[in-house]
Structures are given as C-alpha cells and as structure tokens.
PDB file of N, CA and C in Angstrom:
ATOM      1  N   UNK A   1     198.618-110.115  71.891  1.00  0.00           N
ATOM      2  CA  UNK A   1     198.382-110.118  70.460  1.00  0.00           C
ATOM      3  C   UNK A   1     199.699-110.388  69.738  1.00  0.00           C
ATOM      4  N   UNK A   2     199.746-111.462  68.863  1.00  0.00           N
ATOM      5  CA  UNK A   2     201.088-111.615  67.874  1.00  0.00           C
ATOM      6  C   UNK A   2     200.885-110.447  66.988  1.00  0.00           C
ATOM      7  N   UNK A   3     202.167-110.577  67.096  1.00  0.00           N
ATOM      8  CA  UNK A   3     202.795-109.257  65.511  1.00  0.00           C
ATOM      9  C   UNK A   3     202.283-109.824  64.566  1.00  0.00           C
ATOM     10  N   UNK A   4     202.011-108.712  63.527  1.00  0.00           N
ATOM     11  CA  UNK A   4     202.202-109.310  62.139  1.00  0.00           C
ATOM     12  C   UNK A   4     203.986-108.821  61.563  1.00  0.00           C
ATOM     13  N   UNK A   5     204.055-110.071  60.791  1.00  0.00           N
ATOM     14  CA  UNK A   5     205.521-109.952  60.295  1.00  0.00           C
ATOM     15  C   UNK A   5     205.330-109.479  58.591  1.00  0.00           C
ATOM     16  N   UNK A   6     206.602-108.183  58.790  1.00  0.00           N
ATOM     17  CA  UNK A   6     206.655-108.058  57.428  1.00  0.00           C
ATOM     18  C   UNK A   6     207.536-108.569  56.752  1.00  0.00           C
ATOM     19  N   UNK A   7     208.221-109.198  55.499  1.00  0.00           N
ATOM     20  CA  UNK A   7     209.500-109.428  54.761  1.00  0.00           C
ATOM     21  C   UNK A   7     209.394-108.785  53.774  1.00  0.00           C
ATOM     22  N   UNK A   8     210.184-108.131  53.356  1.00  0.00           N
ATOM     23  CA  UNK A   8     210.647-107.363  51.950  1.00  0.00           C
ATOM     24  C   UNK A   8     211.583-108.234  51.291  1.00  0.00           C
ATOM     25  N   UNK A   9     210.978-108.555  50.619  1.00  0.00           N
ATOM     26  CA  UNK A   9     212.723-109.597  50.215  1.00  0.00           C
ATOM     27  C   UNK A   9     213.319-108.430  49.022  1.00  0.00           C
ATOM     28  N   UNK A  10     215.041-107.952  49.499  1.00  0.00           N
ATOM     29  CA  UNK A  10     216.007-107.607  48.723  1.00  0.00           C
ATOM     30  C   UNK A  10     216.731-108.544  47.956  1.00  0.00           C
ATOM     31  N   UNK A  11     216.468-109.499  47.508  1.00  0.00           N
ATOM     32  CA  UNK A  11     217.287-110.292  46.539  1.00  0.00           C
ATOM     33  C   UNK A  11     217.609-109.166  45.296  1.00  0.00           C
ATOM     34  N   UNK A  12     218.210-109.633  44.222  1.00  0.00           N
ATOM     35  CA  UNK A  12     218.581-108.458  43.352  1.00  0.00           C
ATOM     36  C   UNK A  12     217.516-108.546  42.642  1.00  0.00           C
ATOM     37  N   UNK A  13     216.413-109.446  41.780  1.00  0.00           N
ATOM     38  CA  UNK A  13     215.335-109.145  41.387  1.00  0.00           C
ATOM     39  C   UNK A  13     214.774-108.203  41.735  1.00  0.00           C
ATOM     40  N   UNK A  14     214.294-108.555  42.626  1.00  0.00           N
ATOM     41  CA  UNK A  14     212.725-107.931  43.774  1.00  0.00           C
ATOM     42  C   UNK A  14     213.685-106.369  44.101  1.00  0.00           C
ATOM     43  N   UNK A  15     214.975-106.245  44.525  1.00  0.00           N
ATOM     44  CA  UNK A  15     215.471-104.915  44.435  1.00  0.00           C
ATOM     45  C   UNK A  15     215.512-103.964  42.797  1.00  0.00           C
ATOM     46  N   UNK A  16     215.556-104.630  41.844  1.00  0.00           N
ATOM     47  CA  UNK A  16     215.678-104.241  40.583  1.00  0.00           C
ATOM     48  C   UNK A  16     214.150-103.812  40.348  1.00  0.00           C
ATOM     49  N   UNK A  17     213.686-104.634  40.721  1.00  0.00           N
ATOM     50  CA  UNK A  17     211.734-104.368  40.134  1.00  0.00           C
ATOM     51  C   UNK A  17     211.169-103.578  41.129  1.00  0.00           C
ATOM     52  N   UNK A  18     211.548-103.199  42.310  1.00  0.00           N
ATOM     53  CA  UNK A  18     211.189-101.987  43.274  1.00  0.00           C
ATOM     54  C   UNK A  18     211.131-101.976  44.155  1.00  0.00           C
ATOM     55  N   UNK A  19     211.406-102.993  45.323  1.00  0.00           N
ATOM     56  CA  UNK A  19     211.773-103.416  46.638  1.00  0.00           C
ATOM     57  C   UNK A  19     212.522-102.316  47.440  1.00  0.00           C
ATOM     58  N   UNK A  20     213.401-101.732  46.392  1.00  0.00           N
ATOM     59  CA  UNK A  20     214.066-100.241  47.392  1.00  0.00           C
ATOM     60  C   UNK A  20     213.273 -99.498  47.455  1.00  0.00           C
ATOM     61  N   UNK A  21     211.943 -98.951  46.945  1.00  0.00           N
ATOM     62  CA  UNK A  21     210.906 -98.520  47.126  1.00  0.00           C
ATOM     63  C   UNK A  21     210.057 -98.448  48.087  1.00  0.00           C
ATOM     64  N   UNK A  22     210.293 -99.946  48.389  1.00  0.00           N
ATOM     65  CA  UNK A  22     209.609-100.216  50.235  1.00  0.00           C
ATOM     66  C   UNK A  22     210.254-100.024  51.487  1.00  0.00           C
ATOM     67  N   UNK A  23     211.334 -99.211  51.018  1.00  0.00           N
ATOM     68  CA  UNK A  23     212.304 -99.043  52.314  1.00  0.00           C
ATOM     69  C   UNK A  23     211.620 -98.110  53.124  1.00  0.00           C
ATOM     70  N   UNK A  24     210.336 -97.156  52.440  1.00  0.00           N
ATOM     71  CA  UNK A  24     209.567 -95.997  52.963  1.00  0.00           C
ATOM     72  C   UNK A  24     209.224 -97.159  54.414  1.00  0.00           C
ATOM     73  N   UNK A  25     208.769 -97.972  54.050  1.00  0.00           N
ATOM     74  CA  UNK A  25     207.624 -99.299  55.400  1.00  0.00           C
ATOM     75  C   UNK A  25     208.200 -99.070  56.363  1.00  0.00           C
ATOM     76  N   UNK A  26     209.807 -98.726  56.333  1.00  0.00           N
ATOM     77  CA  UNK A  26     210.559 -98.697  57.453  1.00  0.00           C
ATOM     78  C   UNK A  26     210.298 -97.620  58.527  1.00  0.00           C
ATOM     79  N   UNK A  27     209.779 -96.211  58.059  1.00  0.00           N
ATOM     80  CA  UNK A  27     209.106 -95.464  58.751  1.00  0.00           C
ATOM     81  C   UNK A  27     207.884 -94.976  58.749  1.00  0.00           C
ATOM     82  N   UNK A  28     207.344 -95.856  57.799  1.00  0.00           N
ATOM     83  CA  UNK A  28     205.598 -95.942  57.973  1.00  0.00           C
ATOM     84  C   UNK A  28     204.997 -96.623  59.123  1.00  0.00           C
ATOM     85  N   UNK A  29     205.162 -97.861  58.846  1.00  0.00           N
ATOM     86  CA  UNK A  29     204.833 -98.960  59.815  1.00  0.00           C
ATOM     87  C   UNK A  29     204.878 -98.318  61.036  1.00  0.00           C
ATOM     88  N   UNK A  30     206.123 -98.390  61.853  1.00  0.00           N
ATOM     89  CA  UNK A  30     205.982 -98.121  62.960  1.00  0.00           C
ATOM     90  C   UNK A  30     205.374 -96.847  63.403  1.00  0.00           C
ATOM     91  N   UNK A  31     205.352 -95.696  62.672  1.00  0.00           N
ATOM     92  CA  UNK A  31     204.102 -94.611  63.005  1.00  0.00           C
ATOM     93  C   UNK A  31     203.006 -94.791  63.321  1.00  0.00           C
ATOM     94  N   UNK A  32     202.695 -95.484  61.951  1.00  0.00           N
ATOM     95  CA  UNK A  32     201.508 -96.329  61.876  1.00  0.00           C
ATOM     96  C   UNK A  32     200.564 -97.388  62.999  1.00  0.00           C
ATOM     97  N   UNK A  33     201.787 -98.077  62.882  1.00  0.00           N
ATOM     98  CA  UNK A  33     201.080 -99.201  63.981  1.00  0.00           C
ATOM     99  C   UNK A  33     201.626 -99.781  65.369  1.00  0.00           C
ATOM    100  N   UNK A  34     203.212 -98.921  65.795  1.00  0.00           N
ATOM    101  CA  UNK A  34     203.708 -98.803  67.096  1.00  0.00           C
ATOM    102  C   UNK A  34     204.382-100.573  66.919  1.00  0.00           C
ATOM    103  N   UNK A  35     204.278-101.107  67.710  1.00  0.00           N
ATOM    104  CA  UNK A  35     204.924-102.170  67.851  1.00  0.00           C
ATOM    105  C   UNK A  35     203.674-103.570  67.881  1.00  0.00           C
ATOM    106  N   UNK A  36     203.133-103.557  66.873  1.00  0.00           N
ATOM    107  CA  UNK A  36     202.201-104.390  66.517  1.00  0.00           C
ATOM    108  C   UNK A  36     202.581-105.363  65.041  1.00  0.00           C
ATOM    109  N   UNK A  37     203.589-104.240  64.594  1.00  0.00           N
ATOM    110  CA  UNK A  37     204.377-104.868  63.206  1.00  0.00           C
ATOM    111  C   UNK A  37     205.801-104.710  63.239  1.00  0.00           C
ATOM    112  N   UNK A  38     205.971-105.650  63.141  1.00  0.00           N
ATOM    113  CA  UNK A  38     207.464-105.999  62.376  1.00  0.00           C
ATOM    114  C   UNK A  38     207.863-106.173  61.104  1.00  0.00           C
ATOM    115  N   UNK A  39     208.799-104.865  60.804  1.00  0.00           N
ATOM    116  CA  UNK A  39     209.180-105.292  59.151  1.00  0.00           C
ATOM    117  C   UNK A  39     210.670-105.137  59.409  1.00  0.00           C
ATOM    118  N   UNK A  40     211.128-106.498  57.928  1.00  0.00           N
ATOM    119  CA  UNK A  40     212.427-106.342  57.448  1.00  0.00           C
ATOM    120  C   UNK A  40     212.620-106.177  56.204  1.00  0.00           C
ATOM    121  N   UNK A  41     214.394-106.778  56.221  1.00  0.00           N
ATOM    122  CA  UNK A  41     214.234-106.928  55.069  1.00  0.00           C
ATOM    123  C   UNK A  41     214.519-107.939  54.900  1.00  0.00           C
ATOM    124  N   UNK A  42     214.919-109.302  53.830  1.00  0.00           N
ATOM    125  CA  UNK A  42     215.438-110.536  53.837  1.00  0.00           C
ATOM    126  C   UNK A  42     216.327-110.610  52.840  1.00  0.00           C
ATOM    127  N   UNK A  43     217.161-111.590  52.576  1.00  0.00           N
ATOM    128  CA  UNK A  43     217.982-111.410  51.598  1.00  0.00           C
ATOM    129  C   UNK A  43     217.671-111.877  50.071  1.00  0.00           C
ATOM    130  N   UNK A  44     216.799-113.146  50.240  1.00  0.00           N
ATOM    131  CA  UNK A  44     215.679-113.542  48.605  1.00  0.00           C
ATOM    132  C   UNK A  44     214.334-114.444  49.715  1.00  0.00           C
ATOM    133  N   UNK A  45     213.409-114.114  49.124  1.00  0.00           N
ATOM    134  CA  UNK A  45     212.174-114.760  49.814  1.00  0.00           C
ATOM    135  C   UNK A  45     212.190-116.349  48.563  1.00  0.00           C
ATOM    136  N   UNK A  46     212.770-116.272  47.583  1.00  0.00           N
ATOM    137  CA  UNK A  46     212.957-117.307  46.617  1.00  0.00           C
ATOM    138  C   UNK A  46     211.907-117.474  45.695  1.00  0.00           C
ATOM    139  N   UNK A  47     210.914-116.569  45.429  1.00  0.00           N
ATOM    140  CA  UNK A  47     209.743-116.706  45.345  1.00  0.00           C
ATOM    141  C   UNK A  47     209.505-116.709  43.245  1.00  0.00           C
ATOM    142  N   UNK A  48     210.998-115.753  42.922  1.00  0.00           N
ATOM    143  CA  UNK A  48     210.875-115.327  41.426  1.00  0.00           C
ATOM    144  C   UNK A  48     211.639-116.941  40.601  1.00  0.00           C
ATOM    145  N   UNK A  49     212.313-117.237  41.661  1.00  0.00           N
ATOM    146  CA  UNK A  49     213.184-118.273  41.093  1.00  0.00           C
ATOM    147  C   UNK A  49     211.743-119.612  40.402  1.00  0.00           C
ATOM    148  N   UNK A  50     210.326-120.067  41.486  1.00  0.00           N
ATOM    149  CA  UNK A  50     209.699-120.410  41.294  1.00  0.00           C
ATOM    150  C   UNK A  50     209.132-120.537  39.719  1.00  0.00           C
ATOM    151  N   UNK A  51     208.428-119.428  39.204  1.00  0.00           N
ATOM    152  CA  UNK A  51     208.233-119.237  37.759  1.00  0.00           C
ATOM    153  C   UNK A  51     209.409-117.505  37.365  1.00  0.00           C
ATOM    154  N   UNK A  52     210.375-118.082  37.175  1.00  0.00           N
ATOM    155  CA  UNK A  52     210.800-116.688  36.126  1.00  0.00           C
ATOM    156  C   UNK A  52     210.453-115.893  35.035  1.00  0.00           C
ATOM    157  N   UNK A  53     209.760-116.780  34.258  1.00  0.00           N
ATOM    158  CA  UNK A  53     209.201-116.267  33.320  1.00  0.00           C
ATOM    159  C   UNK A  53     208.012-115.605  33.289  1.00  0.00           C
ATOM    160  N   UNK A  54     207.568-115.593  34.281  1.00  0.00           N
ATOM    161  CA  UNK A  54     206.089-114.833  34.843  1.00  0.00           C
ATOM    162  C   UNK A  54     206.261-114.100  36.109  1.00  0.00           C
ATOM    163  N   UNK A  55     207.907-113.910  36.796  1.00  0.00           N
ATOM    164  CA  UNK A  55     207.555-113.421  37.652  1.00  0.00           C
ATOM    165  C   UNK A  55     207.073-111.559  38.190  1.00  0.00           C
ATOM    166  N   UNK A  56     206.363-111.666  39.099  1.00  0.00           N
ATOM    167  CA  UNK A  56     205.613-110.638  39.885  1.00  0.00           C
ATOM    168  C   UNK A  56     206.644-109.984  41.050  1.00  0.00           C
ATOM    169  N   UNK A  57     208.085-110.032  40.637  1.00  0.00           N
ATOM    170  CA  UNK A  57     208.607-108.904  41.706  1.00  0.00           C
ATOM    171  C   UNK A  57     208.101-107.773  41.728  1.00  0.00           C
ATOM    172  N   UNK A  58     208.792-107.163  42.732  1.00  0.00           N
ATOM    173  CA  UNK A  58     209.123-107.220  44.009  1.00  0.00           C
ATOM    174  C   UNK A  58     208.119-107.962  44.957  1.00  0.00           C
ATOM    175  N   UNK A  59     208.378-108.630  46.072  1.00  0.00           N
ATOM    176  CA  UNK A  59     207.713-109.982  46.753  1.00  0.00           C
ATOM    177  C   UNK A  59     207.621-109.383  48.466  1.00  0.00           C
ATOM    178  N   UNK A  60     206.681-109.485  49.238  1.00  0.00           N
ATOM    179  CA  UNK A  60     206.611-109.298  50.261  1.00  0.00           C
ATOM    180  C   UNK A  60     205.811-110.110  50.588  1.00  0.00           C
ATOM    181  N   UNK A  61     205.951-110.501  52.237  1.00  0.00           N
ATOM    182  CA  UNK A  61     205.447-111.943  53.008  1.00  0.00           C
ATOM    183  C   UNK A  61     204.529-111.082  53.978  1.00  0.00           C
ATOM    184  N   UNK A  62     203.717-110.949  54.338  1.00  0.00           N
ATOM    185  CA  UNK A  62     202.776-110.208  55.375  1.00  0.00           C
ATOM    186  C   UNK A  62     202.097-111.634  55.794  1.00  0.00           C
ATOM    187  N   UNK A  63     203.350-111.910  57.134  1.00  0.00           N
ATOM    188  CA  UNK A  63     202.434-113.395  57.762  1.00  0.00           C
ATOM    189  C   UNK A  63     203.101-114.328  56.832  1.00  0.00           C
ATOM    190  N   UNK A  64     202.342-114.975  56.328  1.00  0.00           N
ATOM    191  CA  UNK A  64     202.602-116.045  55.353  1.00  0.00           C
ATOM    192  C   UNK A  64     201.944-115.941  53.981  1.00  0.00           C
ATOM    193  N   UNK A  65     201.085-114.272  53.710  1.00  0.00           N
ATOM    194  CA  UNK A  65     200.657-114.291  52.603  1.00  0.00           C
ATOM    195  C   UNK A  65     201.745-113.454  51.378  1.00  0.00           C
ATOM    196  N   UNK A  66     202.011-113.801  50.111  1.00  0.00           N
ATOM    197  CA  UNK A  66     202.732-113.280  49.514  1.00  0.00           C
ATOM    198  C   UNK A  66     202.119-112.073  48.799  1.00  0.00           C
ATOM    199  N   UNK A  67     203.113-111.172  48.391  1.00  0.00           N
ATOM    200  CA  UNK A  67     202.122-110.159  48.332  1.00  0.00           C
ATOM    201  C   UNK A  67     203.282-110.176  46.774  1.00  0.00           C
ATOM    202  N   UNK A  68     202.748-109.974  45.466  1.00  0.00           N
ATOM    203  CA  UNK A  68     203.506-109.840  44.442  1.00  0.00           C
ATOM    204  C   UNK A  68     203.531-108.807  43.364  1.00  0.00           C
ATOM    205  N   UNK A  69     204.170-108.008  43.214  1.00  0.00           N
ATOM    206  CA  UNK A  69     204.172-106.834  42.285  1.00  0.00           C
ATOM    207  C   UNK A  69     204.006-105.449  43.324  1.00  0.00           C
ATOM    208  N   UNK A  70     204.425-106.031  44.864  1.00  0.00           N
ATOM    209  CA  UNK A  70     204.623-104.919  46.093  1.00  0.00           C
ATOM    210  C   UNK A  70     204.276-103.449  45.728  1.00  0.00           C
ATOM    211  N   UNK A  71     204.004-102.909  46.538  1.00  0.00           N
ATOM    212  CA  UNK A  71     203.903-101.490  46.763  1.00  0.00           C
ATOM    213  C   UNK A  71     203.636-100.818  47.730  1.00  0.00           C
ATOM    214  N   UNK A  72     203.776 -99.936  48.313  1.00  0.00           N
ATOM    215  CA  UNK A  72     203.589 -99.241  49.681  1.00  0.00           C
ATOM    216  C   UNK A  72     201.831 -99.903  50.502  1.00  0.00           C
ATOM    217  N   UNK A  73     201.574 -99.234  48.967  1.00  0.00           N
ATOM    218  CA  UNK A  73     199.984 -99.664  49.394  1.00  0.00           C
ATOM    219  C   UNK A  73     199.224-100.612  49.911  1.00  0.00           C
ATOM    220  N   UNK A  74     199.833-101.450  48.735  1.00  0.00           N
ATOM    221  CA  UNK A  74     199.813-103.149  48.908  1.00  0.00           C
ATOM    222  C   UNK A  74     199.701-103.464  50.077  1.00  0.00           C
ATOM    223  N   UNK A  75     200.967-103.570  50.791  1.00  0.00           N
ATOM    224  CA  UNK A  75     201.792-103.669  51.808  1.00  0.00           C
ATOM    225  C   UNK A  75     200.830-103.045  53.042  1.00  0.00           C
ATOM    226  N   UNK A  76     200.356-101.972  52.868  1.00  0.00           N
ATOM    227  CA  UNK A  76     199.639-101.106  54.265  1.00  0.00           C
ATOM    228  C   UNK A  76     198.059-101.931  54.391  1.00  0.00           C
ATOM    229  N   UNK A  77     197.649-102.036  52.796  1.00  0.00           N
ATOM    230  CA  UNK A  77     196.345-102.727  52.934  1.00  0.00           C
ATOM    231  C   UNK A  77     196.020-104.453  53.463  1.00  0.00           C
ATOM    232  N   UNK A  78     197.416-105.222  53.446  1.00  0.00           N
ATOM    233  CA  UNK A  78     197.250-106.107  53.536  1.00  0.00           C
ATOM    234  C   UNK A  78     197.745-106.418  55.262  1.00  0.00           C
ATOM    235  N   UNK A  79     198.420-105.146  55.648  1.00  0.00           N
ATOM    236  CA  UNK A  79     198.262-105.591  57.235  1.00  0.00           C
ATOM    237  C   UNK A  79     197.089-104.944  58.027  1.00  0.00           C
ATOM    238  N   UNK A  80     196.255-103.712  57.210  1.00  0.00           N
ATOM    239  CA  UNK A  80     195.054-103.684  57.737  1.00  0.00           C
ATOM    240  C   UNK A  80     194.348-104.579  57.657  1.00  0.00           C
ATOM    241  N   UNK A  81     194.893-105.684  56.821  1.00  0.00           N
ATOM    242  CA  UNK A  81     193.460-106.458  56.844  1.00  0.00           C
ATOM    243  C   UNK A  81     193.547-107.583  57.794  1.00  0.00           C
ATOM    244  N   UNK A  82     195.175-108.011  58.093  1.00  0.00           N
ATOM    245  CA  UNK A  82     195.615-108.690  59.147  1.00  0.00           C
ATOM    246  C   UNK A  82     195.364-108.565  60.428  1.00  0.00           C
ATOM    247  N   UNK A  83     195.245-107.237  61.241  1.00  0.00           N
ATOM    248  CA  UNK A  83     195.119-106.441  62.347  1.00  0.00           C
ATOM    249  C   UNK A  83     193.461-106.272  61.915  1.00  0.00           C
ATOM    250  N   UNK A  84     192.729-106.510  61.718  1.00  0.00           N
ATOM    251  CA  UNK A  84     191.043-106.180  61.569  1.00  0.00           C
ATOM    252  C   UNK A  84     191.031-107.351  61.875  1.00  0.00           C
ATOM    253  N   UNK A  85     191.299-108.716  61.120  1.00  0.00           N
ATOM    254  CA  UNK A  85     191.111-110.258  61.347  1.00  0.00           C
ATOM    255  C   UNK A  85     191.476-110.649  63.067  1.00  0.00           C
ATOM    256  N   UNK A  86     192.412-109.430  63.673  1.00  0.00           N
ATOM    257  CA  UNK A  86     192.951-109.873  64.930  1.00  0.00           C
ATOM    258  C   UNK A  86     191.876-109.108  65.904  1.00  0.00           C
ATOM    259  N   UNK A  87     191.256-108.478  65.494  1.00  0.00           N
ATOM    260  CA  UNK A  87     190.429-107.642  66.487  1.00  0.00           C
ATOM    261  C   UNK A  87     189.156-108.200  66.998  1.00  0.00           C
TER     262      UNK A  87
END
C-alpha cells in the first residue's frame, strides 16, 4: 500500500495564518495511522502567491489534493478519506 503524503507548507503566510498550528499532525498522524502516512513540513507549497488577494492560508497537500484554510481536522478528514479510497 502507498503512503499518503502530507505537506504543511511553512512559508511565512501559511505560518502567519496557522500552519504552526498543524505542528500537532506531527504526533497525531503517526498514533493515528503508524506508518501509512507521511507528514512534513515544506518550505512554501506556492499556492497563496497564485491569487493573493483571495488567499485561503494556511495550505496543505494530502496526495495532490490541496487542502485550504487547514486545520487539524481538515487534515485528519481528508486522509480518512484517502485510506477508505485505498481499502
């Protein structure tokens, strides 16, 4: 079974709008789901630079889906839904 991959992107946006917030993932995840997920962190996912004027930091990549306006939750619901799709 492939991992699902997490990215947190810490750029200073996405850290300003709440990305240090998701540093919890760091010992959720792996409780959670043992070595089935991988999370980091990245340094900008580039994602605010796109529209600034509308952007949805803090930004997380679960796979290749973006996840925008992040949150723990976010984040937990969208790799349950990754790991259900794999089952």
């Amino acid at each position: 079974m492939e991992k699902v991959s997490v990215k947190v992107c810490l750029g200073t946006t996405c850290f300003v709008m709440g990305s240090a917030n998701l540093q919890e993932l760091i010992d959720i995840v792996p409780r959670k789901y043992g070595d089935k997920v991988d999370v980091s962190g990245v340094p900008c996912l580039g994602l605010c630079a796109t529209d600034w004027e509308f952007s949805k930091a803090p930004y997380v990549k679960v796979n290749n889906d973006v996840i925008k306006e992040a949150t723990v939750e976010k984040v937990i619901a969208a790799i349950d839904a990754k790991l259900l799709k794999k089952v």
